[in-house]
C-alpha atoms as a PDB file:
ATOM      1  CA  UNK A   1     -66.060 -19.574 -18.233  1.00  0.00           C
ATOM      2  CA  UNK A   2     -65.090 -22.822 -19.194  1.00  0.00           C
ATOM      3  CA  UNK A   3     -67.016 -26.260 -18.220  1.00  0.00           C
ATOM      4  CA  UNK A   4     -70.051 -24.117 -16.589  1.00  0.00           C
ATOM      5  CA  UNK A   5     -73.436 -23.608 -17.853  1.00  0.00           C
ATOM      6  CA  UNK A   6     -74.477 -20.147 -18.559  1.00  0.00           C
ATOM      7  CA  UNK A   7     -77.105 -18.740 -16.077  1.00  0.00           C
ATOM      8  CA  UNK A   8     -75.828 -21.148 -13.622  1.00  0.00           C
ATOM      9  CA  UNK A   9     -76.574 -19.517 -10.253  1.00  0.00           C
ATOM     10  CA  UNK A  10     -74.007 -20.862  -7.862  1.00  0.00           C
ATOM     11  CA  UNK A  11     -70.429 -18.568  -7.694  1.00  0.00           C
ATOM     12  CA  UNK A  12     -67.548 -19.819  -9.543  1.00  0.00           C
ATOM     13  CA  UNK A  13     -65.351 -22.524  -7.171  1.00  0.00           C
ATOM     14  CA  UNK A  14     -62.101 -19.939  -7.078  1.00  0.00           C
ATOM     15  CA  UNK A  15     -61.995 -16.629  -5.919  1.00  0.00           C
ATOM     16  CA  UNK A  16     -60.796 -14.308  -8.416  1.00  0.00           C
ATOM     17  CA  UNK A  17     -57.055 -13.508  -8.454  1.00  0.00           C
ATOM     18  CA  UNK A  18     -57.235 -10.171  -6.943  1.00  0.00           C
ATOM     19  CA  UNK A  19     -58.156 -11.432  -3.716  1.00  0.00           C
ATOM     20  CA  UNK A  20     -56.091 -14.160  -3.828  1.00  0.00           C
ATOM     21  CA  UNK A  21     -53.124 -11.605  -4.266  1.00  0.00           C
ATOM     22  CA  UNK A  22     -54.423  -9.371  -1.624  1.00  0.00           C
ATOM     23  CA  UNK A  23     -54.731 -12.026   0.763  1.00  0.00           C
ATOM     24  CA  UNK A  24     -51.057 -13.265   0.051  1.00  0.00           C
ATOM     25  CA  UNK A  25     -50.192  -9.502   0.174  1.00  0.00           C
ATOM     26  CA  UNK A  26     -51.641  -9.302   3.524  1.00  0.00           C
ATOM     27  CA  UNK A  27     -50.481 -12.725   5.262  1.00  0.00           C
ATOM     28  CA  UNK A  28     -46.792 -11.626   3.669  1.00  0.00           C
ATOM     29  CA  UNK A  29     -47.160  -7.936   5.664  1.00  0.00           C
ATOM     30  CA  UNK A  30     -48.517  -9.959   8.925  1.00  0.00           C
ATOM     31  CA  UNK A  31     -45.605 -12.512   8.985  1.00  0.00           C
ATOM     32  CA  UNK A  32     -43.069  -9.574   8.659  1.00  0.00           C
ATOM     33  CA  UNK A  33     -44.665  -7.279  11.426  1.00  0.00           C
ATOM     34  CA  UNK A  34     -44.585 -10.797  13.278  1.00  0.00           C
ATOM     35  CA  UNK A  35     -40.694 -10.916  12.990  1.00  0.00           C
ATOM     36  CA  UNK A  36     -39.960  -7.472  13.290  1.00  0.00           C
ATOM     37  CA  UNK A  37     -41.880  -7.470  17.016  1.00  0.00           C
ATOM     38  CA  UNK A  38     -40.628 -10.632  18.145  1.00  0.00           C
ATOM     39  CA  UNK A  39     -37.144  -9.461  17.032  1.00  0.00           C
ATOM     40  CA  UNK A  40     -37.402  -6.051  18.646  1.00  0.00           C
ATOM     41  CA  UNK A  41     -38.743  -7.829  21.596  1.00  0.00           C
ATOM     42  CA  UNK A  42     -35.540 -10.590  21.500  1.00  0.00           C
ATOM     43  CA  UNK A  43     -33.401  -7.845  21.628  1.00  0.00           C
ATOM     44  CA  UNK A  44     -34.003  -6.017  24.751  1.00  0.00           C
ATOM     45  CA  UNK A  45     -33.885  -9.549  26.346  1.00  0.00           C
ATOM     46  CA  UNK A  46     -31.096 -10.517  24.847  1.00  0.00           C
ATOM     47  CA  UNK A  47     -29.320  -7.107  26.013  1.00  0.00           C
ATOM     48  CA  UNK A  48     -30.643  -7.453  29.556  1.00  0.00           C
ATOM     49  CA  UNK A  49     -29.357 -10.970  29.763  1.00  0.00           C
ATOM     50  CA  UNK A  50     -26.039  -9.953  28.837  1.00  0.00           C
ATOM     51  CA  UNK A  51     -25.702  -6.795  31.313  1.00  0.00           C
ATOM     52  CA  UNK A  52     -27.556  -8.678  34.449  1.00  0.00           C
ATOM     53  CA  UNK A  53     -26.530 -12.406  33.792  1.00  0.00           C
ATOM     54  CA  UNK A  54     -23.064 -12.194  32.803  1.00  0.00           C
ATOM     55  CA  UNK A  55     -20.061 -12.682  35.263  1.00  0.00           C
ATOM     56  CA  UNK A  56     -17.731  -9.991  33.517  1.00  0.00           C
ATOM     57  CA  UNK A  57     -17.951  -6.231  34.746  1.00  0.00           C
ATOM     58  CA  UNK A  58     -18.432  -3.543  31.859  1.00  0.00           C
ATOM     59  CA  UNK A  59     -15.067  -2.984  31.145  1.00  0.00           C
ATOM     60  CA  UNK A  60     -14.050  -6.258  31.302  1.00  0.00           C
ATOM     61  CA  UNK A  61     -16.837  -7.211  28.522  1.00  0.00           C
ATOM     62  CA  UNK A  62     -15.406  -4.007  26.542  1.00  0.00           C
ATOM     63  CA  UNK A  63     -11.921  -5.886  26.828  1.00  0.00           C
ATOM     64  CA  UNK A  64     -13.121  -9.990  26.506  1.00  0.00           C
ATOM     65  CA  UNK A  65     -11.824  -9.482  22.302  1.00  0.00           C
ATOM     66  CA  UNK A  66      -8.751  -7.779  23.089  1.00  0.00           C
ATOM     67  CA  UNK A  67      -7.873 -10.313  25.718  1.00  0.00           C
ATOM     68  CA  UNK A  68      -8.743 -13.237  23.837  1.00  0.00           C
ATOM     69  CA  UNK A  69      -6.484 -11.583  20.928  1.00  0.00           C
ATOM     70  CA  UNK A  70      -3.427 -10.839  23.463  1.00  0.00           C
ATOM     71  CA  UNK A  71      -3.799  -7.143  22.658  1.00  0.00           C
ATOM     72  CA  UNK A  72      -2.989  -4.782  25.723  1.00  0.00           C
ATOM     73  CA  UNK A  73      -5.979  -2.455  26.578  1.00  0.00           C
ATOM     74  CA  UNK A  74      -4.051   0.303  27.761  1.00  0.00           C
ATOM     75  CA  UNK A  75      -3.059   2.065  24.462  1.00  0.00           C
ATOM     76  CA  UNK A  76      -6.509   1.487  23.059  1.00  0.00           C
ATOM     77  CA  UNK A  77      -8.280   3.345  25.953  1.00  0.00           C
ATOM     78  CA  UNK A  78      -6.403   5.592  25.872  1.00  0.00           C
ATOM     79  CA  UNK A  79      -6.666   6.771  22.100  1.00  0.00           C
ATOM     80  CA  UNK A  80     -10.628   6.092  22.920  1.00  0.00           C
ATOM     81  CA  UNK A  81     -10.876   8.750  25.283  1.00  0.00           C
ATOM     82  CA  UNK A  82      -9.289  11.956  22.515  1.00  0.00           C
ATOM     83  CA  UNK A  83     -11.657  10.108  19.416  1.00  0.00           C
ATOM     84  CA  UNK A  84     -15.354  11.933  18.389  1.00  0.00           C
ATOM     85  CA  UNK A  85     -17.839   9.906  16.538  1.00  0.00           C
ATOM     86  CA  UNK A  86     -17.449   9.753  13.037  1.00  0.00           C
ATOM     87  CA  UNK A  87     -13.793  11.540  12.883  1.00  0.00           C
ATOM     88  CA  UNK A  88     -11.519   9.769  10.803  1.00  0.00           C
ATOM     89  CA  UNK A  89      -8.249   8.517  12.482  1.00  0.00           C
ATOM     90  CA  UNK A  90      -5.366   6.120  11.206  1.00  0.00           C
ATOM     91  CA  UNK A  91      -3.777   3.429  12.796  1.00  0.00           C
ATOM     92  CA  UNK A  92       0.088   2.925  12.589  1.00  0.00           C
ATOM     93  CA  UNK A  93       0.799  -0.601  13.537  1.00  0.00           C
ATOM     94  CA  UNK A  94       4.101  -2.768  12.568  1.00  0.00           C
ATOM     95  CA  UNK A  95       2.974  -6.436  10.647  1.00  0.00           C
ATOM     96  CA  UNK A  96       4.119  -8.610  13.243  1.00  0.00           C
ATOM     97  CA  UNK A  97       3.851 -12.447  13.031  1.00  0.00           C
ATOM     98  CA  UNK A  98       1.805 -13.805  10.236  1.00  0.00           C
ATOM     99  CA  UNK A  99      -0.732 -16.433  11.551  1.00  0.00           C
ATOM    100  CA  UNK A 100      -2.554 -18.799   9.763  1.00  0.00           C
ATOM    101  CA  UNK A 101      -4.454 -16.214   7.658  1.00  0.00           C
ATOM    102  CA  UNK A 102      -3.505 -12.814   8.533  1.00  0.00           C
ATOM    103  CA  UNK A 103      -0.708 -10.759  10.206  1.00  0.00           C
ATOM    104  CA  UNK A 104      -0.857  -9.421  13.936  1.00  0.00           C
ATOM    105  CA  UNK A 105      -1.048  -6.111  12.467  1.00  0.00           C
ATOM    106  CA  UNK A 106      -4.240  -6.954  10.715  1.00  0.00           C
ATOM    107  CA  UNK A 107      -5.599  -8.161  13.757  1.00  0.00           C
ATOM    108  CA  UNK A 108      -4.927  -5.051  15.380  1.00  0.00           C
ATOM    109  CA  UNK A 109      -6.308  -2.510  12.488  1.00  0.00           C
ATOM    110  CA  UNK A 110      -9.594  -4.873  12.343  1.00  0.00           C
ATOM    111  CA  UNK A 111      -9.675  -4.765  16.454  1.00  0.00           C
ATOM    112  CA  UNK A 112      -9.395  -0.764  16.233  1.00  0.00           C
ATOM    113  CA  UNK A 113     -12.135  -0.690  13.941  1.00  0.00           C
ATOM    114  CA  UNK A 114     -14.383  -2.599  15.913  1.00  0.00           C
ATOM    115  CA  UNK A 115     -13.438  -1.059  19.284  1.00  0.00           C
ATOM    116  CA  UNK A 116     -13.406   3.161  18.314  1.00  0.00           C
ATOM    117  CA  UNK A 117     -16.511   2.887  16.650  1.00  0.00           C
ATOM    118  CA  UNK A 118     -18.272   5.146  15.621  1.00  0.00           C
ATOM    119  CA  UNK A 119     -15.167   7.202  15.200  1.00  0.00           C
ATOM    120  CA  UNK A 120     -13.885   6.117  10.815  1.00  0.00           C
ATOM    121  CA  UNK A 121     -10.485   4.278  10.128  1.00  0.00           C
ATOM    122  CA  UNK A 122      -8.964   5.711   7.048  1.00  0.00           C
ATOM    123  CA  UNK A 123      -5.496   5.026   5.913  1.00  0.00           C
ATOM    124  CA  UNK A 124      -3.969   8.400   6.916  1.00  0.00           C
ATOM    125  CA  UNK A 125      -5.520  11.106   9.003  1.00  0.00           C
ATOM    126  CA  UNK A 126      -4.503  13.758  11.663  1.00  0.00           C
ATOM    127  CA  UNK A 127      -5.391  11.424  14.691  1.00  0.00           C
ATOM    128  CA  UNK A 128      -3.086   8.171  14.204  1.00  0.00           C
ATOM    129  CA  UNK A 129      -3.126   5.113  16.831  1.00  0.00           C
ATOM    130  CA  UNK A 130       0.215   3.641  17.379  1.00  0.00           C
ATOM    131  CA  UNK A 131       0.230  -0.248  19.057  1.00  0.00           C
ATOM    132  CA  UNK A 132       3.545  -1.870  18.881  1.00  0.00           C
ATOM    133  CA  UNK A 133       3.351  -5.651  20.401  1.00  0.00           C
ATOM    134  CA  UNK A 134       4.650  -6.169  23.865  1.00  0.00           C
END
């Protein structure tokens, strides 16, 4: 090794590079068990927080993006209630206004998505949601 004196006794001033990567290995696996825990843990609070602290009943939070999107709740419960999970269904819904990015209809196909998970929106199917704007 360069700059020390053979037969010198005293260990070399850096550890050699396999520890150094098993150490980095090692602090890299601790800091991601860290998150994972802390998220897992964040999670059931955050879930509990949302039942027990919030104001709205269960259906009501089930409804809070429909509402805030105008859409009536009626036709989408009821279409809920004949869907399975995963089976494909289509939704038939007229444009409607545009907005400032995207149609009504969009808003509705995106909002049927979101709300009969985990039945699959395909563009045609046997089960088909109509929604025609009030």
């Amino acid at each position: 090794m360069e700059g020390r004196l053979q037969g010198d006794p005293r260990p070399s001033e850096r550890p050699p590079v396999r520890l150094t990567f098993i150490a980095a290995a090692v602090l890299v696996a601790a800091l991601i068990a860290s998150a994972l825990l802390a998220g897992n843990e964040v999670r059931g609070h955050v879930a509990d927080a949302v039942t027990r602290g919030s104001k709205l009943t269960s259906p009501e939070r089930r409804h809070a993006a429909g509402d805030r999107l105008g859409l009536d709740p009626a036709p989408f419960d009821a279409f809920r209630v004949g869907l399975l999970p995963r089976e494909p269904y289509a939704v038939d819904v007229p444009p409607g206004a545009k907005g400032p990015f995207i149609t009504r209809g969009a808003v509705v196909r995106a909002y049927a998505a979101f709300y009969f998970l985990p039945a699959v929106q395909v563009e045609q199917a046997d089960h088909v949601f109509h929604y025609r704007f009030r």
